[in-house]
PDB file of N, CA and C in Angstrom:
ATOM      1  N   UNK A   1       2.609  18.519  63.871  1.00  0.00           N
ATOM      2  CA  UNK A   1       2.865  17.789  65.101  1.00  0.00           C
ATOM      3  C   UNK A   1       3.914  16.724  64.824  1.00  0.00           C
ATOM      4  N   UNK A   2       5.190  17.244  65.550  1.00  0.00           N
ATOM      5  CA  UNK A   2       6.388  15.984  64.853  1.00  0.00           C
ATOM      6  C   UNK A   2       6.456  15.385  66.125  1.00  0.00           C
ATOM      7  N   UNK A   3       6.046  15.571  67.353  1.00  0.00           N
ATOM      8  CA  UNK A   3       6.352  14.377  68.575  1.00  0.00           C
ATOM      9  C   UNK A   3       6.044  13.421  68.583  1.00  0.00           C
ATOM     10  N   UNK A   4       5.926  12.309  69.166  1.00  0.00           N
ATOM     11  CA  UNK A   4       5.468  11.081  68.988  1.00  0.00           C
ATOM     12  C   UNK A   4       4.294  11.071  70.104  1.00  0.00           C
ATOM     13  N   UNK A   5       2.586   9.902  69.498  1.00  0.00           N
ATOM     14  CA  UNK A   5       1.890  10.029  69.507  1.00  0.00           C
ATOM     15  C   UNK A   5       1.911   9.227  71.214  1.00  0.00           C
ATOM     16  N   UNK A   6       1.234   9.584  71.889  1.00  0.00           N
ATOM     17  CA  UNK A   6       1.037   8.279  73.519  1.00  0.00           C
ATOM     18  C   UNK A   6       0.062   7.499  73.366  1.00  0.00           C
ATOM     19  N   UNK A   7      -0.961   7.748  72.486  1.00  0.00           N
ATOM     20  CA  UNK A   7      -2.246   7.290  72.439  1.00  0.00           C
ATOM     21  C   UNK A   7      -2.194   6.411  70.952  1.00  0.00           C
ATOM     22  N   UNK A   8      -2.937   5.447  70.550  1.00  0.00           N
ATOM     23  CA  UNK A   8      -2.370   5.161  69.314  1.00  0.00           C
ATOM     24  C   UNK A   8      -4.009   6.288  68.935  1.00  0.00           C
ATOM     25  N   UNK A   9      -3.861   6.074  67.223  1.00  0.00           N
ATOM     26  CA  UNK A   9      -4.605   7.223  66.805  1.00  0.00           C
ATOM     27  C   UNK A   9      -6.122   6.410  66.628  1.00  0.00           C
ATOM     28  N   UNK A  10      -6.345   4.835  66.877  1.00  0.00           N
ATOM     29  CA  UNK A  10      -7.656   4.855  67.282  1.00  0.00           C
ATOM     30  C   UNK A  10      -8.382   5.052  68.219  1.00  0.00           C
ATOM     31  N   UNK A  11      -7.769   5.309  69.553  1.00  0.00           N
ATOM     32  CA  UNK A  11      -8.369   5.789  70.718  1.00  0.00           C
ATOM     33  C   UNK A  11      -8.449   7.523  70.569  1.00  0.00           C
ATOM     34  N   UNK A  12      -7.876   7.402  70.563  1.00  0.00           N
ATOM     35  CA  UNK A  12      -7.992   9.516  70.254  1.00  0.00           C
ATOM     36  C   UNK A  12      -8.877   9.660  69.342  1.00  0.00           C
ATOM     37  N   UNK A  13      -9.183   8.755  68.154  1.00  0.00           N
ATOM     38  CA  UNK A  13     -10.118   9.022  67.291  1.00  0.00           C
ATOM     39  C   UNK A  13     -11.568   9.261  68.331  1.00  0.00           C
ATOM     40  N   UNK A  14     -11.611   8.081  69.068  1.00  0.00           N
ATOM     41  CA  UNK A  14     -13.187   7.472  69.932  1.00  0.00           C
ATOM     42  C   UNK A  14     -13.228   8.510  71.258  1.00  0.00           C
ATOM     43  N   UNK A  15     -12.525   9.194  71.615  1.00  0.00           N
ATOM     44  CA  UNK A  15     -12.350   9.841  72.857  1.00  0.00           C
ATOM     45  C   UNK A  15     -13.401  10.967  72.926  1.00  0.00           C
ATOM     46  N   UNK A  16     -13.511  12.146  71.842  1.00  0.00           N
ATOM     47  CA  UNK A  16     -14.582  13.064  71.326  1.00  0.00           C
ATOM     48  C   UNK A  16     -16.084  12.481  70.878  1.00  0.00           C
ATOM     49  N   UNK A  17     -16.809  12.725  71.761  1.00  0.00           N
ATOM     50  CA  UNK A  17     -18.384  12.408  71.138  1.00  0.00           C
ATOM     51  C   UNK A  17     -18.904  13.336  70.473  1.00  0.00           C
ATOM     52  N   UNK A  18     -18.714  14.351  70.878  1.00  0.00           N
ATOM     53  CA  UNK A  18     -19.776  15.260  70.059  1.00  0.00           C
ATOM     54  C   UNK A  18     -19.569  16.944  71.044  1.00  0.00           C
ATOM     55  N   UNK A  19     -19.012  17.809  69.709  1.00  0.00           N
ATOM     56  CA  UNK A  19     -19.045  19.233  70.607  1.00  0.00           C
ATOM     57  C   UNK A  19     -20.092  19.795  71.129  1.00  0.00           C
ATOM     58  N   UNK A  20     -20.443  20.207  72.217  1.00  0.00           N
ATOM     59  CA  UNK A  20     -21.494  20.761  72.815  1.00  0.00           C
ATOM     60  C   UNK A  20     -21.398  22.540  72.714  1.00  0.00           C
ATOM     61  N   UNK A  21     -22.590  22.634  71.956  1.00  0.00           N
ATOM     62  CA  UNK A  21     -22.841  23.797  71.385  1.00  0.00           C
ATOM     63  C   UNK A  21     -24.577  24.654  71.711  1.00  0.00           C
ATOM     64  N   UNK A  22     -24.299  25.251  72.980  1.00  0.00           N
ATOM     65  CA  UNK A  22     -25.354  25.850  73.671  1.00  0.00           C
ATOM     66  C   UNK A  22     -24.865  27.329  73.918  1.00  0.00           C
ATOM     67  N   UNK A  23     -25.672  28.319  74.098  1.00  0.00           N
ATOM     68  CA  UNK A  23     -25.460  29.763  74.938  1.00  0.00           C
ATOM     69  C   UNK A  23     -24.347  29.927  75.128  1.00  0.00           C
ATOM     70  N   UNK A  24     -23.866  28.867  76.574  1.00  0.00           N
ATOM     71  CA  UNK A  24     -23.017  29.031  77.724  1.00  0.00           C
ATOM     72  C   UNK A  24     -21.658  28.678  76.944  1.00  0.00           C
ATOM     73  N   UNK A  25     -21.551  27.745  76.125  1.00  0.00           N
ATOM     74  CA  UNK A  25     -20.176  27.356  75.171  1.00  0.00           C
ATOM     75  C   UNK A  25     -20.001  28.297  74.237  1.00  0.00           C
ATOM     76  N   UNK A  26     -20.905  29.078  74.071  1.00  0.00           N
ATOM     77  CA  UNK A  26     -20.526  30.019  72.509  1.00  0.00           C
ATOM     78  C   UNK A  26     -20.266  31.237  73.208  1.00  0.00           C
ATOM     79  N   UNK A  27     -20.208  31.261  74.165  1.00  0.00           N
ATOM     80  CA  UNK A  27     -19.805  32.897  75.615  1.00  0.00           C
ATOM     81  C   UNK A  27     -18.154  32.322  75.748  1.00  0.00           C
ATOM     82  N   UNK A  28     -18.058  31.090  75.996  1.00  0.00           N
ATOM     83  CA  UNK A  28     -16.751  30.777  76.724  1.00  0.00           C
ATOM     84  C   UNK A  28     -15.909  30.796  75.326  1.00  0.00           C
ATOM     85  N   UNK A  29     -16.167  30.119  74.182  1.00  0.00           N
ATOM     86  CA  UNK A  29     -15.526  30.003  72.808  1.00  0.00           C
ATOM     87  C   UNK A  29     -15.144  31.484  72.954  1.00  0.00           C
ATOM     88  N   UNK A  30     -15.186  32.542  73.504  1.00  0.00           N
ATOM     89  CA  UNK A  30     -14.878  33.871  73.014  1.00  0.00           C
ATOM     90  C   UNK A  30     -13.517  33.984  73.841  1.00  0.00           C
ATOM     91  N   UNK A  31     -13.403  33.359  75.068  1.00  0.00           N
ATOM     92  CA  UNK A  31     -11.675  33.262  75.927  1.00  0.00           C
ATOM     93  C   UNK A  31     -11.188  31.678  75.540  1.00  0.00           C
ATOM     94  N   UNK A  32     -11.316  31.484  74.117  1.00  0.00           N
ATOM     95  CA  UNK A  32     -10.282  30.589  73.306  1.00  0.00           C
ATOM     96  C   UNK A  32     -10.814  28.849  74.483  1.00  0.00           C
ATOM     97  N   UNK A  33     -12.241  28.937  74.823  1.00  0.00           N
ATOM     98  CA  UNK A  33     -12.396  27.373  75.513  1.00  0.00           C
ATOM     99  C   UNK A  33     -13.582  27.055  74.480  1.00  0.00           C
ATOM    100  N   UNK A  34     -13.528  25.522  74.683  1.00  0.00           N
ATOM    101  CA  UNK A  34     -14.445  24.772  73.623  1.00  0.00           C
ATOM    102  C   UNK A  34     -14.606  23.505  74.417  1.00  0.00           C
ATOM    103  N   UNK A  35     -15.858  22.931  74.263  1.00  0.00           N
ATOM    104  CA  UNK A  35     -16.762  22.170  75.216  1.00  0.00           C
ATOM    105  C   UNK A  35     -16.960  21.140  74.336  1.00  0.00           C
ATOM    106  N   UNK A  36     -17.099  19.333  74.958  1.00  0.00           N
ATOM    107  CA  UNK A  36     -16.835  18.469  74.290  1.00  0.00           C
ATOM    108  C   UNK A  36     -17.556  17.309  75.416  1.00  0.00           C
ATOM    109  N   UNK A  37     -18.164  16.961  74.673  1.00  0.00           N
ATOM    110  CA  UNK A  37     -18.474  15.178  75.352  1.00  0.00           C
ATOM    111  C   UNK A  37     -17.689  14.436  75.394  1.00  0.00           C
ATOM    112  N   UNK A  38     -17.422  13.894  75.779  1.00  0.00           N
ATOM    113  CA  UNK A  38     -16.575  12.528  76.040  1.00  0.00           C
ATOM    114  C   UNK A  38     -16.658  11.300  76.746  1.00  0.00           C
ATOM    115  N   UNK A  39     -16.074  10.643  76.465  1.00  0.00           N
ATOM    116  CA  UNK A  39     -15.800   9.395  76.751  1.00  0.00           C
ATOM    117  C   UNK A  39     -15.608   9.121  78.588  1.00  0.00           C
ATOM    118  N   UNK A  40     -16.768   8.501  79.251  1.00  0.00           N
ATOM    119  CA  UNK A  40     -16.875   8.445  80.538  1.00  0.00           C
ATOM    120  C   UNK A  40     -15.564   8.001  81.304  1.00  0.00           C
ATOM    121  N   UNK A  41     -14.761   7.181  80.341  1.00  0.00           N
ATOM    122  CA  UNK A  41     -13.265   6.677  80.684  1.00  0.00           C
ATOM    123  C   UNK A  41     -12.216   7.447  80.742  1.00  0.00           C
ATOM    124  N   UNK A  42     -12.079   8.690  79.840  1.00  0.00           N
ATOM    125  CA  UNK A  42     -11.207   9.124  79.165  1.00  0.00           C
ATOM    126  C   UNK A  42     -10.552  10.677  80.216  1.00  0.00           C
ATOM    127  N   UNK A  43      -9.248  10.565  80.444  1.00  0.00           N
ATOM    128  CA  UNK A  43      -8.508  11.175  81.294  1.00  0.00           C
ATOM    129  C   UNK A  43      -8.180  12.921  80.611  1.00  0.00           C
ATOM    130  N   UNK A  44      -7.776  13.854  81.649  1.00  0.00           N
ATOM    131  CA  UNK A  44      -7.216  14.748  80.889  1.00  0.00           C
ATOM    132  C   UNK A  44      -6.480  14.918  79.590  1.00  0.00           C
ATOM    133  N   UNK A  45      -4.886  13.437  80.244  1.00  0.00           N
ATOM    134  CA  UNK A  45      -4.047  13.787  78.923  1.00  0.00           C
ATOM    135  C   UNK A  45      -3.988  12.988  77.848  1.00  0.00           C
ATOM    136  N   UNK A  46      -5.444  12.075  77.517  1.00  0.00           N
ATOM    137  CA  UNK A  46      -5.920  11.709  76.260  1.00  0.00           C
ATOM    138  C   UNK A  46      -6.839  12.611  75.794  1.00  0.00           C
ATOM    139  N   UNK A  47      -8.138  13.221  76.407  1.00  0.00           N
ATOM    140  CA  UNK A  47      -8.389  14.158  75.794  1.00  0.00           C
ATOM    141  C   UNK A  47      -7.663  15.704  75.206  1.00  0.00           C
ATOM    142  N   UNK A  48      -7.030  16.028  75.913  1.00  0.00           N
ATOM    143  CA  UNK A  48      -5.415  16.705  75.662  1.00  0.00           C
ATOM    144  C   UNK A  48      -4.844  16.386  74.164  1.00  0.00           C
ATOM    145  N   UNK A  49      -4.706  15.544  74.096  1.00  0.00           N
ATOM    146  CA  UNK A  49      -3.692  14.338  73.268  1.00  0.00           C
ATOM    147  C   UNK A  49      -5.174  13.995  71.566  1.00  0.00           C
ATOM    148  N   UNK A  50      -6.055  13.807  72.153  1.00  0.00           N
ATOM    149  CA  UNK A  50      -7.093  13.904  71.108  1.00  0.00           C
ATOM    150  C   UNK A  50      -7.496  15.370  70.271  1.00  0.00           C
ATOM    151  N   UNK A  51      -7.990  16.384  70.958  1.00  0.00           N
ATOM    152  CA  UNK A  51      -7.962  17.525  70.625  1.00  0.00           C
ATOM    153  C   UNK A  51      -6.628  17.757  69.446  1.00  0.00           C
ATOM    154  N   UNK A  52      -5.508  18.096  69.769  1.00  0.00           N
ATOM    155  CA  UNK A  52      -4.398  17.989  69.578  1.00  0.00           C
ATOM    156  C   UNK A  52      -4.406  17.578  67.995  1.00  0.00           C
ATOM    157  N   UNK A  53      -4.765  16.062  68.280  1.00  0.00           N
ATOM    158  CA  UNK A  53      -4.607  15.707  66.929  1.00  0.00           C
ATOM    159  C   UNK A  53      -5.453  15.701  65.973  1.00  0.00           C
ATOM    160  N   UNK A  54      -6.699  15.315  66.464  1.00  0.00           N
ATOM    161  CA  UNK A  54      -7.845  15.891  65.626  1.00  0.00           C
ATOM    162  C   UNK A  54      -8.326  17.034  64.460  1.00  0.00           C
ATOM    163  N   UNK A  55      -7.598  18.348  65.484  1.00  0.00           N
ATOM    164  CA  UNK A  55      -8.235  19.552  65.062  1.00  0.00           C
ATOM    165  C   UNK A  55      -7.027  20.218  64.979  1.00  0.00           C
ATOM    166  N   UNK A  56      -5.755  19.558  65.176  1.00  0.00           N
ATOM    167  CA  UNK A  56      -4.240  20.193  64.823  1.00  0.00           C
ATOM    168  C   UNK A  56      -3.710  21.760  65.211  1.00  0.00           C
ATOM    169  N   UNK A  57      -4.308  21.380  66.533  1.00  0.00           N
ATOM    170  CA  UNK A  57      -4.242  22.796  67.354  1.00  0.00           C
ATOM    171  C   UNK A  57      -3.418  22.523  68.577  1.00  0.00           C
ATOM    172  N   UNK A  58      -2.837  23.469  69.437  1.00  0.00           N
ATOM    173  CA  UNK A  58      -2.024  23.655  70.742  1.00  0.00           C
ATOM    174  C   UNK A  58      -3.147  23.562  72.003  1.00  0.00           C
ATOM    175  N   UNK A  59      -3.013  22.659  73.067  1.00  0.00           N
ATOM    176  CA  UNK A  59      -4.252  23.084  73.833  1.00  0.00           C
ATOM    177  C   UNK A  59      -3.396  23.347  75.506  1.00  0.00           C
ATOM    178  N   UNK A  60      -3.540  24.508  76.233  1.00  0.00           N
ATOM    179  CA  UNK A  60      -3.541  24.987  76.717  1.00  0.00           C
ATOM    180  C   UNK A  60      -3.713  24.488  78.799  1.00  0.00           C
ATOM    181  N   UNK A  61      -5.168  23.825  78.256  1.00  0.00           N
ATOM    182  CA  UNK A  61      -5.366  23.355  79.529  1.00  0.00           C
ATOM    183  C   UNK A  61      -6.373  22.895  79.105  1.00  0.00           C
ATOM    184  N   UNK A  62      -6.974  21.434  80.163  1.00  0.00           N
ATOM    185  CA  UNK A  62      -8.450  21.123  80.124  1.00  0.00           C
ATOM    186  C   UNK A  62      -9.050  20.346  81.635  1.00  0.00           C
ATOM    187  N   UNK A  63      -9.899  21.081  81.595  1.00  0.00           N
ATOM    188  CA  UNK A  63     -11.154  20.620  83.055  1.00  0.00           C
ATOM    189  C   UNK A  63     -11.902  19.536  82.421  1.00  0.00           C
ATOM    190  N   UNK A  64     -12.626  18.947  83.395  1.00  0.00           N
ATOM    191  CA  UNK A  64     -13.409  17.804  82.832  1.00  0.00           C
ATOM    192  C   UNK A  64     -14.324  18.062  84.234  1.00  0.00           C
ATOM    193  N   UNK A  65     -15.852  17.565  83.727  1.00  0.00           N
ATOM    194  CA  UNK A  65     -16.764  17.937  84.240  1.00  0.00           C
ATOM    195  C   UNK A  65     -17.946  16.512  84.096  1.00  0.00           C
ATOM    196  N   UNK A  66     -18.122  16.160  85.429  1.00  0.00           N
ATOM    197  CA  UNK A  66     -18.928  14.987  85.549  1.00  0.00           C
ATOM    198  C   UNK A  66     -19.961  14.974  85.745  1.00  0.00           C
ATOM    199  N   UNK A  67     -21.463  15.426  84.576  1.00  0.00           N
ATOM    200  CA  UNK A  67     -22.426  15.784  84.357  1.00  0.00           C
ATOM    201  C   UNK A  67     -23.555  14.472  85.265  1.00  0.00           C
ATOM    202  N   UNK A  68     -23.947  14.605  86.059  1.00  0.00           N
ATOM    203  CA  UNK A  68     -24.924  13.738  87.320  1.00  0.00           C
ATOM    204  C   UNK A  68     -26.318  13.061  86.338  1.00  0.00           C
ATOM    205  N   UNK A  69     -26.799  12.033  86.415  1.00  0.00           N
ATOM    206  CA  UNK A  69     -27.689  11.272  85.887  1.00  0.00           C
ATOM    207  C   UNK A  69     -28.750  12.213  86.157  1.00  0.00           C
ATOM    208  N   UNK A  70     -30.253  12.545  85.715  1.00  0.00           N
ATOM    209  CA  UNK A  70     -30.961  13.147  86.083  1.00  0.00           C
ATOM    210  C   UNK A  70     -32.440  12.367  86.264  1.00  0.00           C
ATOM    211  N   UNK A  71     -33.152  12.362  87.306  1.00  0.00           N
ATOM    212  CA  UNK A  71     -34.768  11.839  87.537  1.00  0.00           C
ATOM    213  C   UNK A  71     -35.620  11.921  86.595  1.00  0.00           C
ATOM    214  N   UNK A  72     -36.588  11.273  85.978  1.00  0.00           N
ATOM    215  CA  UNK A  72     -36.977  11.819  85.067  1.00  0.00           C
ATOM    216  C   UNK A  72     -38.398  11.169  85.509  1.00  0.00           C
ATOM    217  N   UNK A  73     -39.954  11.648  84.943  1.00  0.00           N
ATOM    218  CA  UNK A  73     -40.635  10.964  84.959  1.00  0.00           C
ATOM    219  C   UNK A  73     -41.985  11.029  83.576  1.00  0.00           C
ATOM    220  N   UNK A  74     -42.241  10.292  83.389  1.00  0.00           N
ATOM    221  CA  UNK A  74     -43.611  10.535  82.236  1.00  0.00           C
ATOM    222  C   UNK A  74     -44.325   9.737  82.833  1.00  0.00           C
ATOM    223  N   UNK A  75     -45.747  10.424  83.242  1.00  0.00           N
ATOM    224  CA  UNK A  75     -46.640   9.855  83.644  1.00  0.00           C
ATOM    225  C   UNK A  75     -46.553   9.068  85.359  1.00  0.00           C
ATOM    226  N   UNK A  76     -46.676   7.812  85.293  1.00  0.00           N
ATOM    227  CA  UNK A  76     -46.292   7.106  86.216  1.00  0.00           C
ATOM    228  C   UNK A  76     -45.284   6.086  86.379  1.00  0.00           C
ATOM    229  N   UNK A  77     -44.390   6.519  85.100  1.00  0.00           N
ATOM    230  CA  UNK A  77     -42.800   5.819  84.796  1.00  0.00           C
ATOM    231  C   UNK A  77     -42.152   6.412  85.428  1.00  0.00           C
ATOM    232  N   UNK A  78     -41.507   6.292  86.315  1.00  0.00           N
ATOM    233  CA  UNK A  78     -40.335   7.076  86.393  1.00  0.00           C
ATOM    234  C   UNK A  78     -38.673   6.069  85.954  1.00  0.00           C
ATOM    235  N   UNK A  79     -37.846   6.981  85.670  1.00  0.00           N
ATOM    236  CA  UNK A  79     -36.157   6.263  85.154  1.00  0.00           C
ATOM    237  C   UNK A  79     -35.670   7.800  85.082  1.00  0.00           C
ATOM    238  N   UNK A  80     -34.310   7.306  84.778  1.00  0.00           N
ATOM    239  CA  UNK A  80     -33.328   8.412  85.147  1.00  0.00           C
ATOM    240  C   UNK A  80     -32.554   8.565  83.640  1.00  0.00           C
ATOM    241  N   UNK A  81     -32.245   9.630  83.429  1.00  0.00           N
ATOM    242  CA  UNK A  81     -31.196  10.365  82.200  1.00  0.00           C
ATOM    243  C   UNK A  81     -30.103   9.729  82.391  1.00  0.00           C
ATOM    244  N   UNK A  82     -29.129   9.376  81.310  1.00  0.00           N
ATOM    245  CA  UNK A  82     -27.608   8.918  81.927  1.00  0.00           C
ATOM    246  C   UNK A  82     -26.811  10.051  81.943  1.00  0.00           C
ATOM    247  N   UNK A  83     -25.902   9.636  82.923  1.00  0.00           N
ATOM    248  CA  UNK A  83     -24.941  10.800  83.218  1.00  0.00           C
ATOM    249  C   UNK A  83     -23.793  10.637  82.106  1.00  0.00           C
ATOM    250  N   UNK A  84     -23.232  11.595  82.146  1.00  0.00           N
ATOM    251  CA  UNK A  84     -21.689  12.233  80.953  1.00  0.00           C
ATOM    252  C   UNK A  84     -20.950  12.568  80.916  1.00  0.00           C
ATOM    253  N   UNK A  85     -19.893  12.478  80.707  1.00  0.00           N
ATOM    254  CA  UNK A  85     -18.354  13.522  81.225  1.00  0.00           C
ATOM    255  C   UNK A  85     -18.614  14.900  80.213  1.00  0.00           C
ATOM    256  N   UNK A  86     -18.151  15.973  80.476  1.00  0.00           N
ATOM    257  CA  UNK A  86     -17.736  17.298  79.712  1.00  0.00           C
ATOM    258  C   UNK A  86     -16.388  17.812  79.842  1.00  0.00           C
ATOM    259  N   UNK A  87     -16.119  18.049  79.119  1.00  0.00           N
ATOM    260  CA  UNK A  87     -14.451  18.578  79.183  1.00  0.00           C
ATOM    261  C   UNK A  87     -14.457  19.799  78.692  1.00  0.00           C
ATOM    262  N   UNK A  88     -14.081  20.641  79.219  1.00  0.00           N
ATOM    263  CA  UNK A  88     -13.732  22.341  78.804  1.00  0.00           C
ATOM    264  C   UNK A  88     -12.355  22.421  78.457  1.00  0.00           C
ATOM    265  N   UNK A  89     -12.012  22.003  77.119  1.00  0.00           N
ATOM    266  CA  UNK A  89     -10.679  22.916  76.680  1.00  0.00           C
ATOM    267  C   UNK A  89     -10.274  24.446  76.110  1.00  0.00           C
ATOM    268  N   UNK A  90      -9.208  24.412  77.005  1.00  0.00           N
ATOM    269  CA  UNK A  90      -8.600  25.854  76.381  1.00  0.00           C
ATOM    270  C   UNK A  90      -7.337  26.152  75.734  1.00  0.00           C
ATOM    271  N   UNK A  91      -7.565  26.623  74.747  1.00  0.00           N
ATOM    272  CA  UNK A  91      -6.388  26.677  73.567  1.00  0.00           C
ATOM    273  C   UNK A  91      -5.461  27.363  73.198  1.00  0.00           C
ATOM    274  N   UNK A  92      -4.113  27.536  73.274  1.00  0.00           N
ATOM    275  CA  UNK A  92      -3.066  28.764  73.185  1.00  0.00           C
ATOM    276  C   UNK A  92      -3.625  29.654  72.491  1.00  0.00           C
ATOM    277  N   UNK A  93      -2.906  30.876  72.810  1.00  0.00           N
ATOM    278  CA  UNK A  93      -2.896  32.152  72.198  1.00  0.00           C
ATOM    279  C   UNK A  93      -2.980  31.992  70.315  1.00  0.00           C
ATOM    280  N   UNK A  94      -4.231  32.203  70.023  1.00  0.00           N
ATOM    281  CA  UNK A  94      -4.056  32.235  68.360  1.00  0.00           C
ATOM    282  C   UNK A  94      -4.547  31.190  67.972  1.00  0.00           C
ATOM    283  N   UNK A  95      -5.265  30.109  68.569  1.00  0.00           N
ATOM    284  CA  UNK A  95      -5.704  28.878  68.077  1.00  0.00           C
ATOM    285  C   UNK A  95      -7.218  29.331  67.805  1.00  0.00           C
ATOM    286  N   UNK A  96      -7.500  28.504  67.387  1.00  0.00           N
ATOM    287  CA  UNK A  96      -9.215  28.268  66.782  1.00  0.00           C
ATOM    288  C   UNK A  96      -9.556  27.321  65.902  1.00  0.00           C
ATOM    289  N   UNK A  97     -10.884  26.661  66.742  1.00  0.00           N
ATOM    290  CA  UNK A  97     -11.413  25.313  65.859  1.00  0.00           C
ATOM    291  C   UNK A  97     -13.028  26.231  65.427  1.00  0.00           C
ATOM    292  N   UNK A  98     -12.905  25.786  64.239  1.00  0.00           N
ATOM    293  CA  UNK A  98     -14.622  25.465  63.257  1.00  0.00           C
ATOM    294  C   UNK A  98     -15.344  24.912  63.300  1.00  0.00           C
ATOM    295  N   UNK A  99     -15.944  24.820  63.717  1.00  0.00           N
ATOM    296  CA  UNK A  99     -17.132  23.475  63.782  1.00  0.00           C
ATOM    297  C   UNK A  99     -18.322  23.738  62.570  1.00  0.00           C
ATOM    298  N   UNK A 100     -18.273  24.750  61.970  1.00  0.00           N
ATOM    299  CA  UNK A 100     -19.107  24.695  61.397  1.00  0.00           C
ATOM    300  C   UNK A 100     -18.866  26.261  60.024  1.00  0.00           C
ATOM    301  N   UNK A 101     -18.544  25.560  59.340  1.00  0.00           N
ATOM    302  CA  UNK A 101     -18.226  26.810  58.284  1.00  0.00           C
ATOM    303  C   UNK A 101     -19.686  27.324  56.966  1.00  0.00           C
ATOM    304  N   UNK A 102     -19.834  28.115  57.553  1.00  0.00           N
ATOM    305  CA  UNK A 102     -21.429  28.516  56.223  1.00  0.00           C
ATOM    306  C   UNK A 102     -20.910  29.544  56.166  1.00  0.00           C
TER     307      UNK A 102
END
């Protein structure tokens, strides 16, 4: 990556929480998309821009997905789940990230 960076590289560091790795993400990982928590702040073209540099790959396109707080109750408590952003990226022709090598 020789362009110059928009983001400095500690925000792109903080932008990725944690890949989300269920059923429905390991179906889509098969048409080159990969699923990601993120940062409730954080826009397309920093997550764009994070990916990118992170995992030193081409990315394609990305959706972002605004996961709704959920009701919750135990007993006669009730409180609510916090809500989350999700971002679905998709990665040029020939890319691929690891998350986990055994």
């Amino acid at each position: 990556m020789n362009e110059k960076l928009k983001f400095s590289k500690e925000a792109l560091t903080k932008v990725l929480l944690a890949p989300c790795i269920t059923e429905k993400t390991s179906r889509v990982a098969g048409h080159r998309q990969y699923v990601f928590k993120v940062l409730g702040s954080s826009t397309k073209p920093l997550i764009r821009e994070a990916v990118e540099f992170l995992f030193n790959v081409k990315v394609e396109s990305v959706r972002v997905n605004n996961v709704k707080s959920k009701a919750k109750r135990m007993g006669r408590i009730e409180g609510t789940r916090k809500g989350w952003k999700k971002a679905y990226v998709k990665l040029a022709e020939g890319e691929k990230i690891e998350f986990a090598s055994a």
